[in-house]
N, C-alpha and C. Protein backbone atom coordinates (compact mmCIF):
# COMPACT_ATOMS: atom_id res chain seq x y z
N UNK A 1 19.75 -15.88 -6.72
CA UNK A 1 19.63 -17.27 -6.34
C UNK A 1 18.33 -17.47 -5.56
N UNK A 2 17.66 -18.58 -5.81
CA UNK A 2 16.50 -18.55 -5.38
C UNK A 2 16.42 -19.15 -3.48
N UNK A 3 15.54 -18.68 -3.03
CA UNK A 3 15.72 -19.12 -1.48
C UNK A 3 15.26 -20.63 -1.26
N UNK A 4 16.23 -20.97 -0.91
CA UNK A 4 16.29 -22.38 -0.48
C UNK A 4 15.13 -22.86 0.52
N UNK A 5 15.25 -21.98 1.37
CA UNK A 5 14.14 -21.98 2.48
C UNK A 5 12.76 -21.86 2.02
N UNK A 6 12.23 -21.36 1.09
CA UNK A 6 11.01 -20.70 0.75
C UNK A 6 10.05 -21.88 0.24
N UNK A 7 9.36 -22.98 0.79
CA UNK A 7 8.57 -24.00 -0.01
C UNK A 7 7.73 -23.26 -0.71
N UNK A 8 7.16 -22.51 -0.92
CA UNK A 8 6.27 -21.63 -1.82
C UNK A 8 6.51 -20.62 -3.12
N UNK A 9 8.26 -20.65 -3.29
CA UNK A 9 8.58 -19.66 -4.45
C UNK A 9 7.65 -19.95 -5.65
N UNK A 10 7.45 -20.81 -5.78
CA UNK A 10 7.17 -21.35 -7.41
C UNK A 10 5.76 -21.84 -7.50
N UNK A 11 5.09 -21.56 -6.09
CA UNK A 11 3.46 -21.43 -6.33
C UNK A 11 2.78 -20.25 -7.08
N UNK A 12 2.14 -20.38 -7.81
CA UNK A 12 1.26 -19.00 -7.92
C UNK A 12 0.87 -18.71 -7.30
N UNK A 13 0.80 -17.44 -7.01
CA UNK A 13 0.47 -16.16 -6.09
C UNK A 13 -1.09 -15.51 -6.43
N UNK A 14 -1.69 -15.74 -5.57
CA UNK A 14 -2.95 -15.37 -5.86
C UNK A 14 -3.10 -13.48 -5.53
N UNK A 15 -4.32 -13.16 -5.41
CA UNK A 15 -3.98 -11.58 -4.79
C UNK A 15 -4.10 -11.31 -3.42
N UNK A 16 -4.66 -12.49 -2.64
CA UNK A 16 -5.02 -12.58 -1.67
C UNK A 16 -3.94 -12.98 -0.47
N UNK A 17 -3.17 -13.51 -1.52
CA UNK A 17 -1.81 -13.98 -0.30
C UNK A 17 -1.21 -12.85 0.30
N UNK A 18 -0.62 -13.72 0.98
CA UNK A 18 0.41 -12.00 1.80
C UNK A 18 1.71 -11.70 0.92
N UNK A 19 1.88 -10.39 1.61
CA UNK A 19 2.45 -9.40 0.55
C UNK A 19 4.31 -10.52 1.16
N UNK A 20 5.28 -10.37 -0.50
CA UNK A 20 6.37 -10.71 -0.36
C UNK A 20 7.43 -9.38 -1.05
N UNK A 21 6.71 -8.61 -1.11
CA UNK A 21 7.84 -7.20 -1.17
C UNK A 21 7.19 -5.74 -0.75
N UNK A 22 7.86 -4.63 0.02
CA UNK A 22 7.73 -3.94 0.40
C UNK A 22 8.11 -2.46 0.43
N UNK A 23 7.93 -1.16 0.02
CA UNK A 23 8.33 -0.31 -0.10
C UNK A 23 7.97 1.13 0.24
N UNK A 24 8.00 1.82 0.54
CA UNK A 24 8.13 3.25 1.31
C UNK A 24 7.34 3.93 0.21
N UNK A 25 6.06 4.73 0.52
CA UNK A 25 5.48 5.35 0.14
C UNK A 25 5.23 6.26 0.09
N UNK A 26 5.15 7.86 -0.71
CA UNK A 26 5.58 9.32 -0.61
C UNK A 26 4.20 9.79 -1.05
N UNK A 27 4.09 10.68 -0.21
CA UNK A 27 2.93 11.50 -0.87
C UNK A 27 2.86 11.93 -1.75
N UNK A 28 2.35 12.06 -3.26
CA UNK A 28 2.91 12.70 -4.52
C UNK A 28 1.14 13.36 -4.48
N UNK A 29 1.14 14.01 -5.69
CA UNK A 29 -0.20 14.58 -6.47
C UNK A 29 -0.27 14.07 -7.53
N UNK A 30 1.15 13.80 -8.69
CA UNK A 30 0.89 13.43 -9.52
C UNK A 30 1.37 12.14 -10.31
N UNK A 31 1.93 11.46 -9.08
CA UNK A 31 3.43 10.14 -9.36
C UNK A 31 2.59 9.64 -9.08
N UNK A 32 1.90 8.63 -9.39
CA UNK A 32 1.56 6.92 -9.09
C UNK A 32 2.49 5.97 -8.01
N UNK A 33 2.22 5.69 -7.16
CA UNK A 33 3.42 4.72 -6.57
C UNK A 33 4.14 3.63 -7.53
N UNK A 34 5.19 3.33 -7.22
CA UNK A 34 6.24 2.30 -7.56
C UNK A 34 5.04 0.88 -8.14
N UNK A 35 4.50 0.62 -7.27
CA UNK A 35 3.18 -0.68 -7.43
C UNK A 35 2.53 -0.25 -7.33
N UNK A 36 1.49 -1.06 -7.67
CA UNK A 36 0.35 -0.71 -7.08
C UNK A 36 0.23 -2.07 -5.98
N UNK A 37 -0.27 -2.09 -4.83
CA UNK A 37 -0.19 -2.51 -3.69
C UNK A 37 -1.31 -3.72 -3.53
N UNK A 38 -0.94 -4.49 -2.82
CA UNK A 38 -1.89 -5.48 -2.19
C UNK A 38 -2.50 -5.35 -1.12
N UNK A 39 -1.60 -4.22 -0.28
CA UNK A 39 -2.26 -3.60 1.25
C UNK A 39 -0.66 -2.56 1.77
N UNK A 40 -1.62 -1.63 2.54
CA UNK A 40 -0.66 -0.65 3.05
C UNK A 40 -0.16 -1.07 4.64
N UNK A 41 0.99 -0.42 4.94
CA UNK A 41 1.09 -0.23 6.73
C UNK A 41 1.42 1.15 7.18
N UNK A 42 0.42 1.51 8.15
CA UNK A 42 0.37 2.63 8.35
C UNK A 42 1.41 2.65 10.19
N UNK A 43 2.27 3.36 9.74
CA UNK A 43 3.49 3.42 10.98
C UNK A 43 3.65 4.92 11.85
N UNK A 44 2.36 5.85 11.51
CA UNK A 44 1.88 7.04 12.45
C UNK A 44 0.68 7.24 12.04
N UNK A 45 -0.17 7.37 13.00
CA UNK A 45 -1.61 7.78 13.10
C UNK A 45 -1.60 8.86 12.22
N UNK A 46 -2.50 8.90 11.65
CA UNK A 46 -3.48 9.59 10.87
C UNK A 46 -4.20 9.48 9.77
N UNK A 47 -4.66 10.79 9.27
CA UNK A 47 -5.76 10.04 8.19
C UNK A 47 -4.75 9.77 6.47
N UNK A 48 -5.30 8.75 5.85
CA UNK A 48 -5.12 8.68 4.97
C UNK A 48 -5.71 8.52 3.46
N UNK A 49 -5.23 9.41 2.82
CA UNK A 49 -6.05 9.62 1.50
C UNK A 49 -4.87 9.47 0.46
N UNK A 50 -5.70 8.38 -0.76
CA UNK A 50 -5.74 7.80 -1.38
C UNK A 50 -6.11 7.44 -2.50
N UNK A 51 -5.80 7.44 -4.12
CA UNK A 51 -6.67 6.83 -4.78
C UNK A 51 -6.19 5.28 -5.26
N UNK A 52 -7.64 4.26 -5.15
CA UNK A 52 -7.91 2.94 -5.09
C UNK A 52 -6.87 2.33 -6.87
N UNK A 53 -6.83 1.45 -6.76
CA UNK A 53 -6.21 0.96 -8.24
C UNK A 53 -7.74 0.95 -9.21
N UNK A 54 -8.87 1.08 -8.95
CA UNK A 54 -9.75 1.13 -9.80
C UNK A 54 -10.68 2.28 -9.81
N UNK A 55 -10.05 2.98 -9.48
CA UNK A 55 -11.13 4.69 -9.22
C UNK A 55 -10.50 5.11 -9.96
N UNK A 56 -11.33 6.41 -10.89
CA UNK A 56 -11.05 6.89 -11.67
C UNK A 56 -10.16 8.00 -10.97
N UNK A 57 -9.10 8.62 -12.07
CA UNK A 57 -8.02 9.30 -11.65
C UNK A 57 -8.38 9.86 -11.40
N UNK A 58 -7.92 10.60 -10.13
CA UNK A 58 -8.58 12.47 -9.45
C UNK A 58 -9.02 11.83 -8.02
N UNK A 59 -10.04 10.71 -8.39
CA UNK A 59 -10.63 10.67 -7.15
C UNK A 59 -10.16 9.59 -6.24
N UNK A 60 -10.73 10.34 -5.00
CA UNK A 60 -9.81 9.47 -3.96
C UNK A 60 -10.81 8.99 -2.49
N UNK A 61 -10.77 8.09 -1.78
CA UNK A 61 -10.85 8.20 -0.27
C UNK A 61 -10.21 8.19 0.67
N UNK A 62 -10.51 8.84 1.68
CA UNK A 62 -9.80 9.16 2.72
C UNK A 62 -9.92 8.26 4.02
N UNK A 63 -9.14 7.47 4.34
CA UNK A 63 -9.26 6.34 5.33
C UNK A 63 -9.19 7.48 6.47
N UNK A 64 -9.86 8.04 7.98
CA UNK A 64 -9.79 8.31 9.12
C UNK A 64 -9.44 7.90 10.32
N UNK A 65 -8.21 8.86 10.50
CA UNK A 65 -7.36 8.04 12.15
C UNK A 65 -7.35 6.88 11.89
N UNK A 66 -6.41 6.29 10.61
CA UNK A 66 -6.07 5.47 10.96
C UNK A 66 -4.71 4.87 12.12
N UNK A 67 -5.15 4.27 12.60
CA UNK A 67 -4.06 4.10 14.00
C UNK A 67 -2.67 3.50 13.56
N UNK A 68 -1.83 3.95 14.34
CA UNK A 68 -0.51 3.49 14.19
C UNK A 68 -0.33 1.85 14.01
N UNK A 69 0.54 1.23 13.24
CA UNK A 69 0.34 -0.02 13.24
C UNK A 69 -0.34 -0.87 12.12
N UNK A 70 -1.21 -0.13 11.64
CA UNK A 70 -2.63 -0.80 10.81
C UNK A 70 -2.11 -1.29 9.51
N UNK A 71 -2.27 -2.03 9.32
CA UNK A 71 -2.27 -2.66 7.98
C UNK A 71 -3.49 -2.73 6.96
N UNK A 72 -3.87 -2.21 5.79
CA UNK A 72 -5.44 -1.91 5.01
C UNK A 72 -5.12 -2.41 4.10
N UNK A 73 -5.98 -3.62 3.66
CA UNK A 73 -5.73 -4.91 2.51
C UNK A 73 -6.47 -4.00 1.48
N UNK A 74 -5.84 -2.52 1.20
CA UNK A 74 -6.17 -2.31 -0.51
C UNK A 74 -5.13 -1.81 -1.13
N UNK A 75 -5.62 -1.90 -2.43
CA UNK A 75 -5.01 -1.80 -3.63
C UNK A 75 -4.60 -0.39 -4.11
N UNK A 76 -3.80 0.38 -3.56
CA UNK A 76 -3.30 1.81 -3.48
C UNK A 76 -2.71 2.20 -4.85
N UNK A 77 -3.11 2.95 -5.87
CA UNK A 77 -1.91 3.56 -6.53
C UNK A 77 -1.00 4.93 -6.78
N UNK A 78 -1.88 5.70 -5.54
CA UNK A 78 -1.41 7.09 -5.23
C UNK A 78 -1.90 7.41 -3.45
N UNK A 79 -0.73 8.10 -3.02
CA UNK A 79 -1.10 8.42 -1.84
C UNK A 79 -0.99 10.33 -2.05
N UNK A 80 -2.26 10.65 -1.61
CA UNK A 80 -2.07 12.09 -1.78
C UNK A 80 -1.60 12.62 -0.54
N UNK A 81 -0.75 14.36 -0.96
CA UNK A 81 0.23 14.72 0.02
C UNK A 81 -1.10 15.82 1.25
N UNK A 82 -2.23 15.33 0.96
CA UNK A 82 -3.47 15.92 2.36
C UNK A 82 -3.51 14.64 3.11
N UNK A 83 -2.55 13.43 2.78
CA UNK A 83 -2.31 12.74 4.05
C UNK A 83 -1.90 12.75 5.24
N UNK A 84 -2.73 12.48 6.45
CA UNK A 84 -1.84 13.00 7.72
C UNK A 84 -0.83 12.19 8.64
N UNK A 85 -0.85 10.91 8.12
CA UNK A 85 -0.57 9.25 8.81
C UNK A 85 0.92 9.73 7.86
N UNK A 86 1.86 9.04 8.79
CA UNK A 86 3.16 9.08 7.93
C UNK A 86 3.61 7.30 7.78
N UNK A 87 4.78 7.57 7.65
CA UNK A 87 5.91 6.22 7.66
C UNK A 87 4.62 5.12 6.65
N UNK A 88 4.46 5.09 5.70
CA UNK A 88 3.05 4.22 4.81
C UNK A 88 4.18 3.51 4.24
N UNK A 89 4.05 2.22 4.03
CA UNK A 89 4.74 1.42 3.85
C UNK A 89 3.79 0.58 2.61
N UNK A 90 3.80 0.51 1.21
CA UNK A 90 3.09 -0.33 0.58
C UNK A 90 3.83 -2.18 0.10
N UNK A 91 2.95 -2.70 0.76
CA UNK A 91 3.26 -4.02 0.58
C UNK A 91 2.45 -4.62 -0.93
N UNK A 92 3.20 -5.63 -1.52
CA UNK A 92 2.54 -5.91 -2.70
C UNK A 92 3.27 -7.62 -3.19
């Protein structure tokens, strides 16, 4: 049933809007995440590595100390397990 409350269900969604679903992200090597993401939340410090939704497969960057809390408006489709930041939460 659709939310009554929500004046915006039935707008199009650009990529830029904020994220309306959310899900727990695992370090894999070779799984792709569930989505691919609109932006991450990072819920323990550390570094995080990554490959982008448009980098070629294999390669990755590594975001540094990122701080507890942080939210990073990219487009994630693998989190590799030489990540040191835990609890990653991908919003999309």
């Amino acid at each position: 049933m659709p939310n009554q409350n929500d004046t915006f269900q039935y707008y199009y969604t650009n990529p830029e809007d904020p994220a309306t679903r959310a899900f727990a992200i695992s370090a894999n090597e070779s799984a792709n995440t569930d989505h691919t993401t609109r932006a991450v939340y990072v819920g323990v410090t550390g570094n995080l590595v990554v490959e982008l939704s448009d980098m070629v497969s294999g390669n990755t960057v590594t975001f540094t100390a990122v701080p507890a809390g942080t939210i990073l408006p990219i487009r994630v489709r693998k989190m590799r397990t030489s990540s040191t930041a835990n609890s990653v939460i991908g919003l999309y």
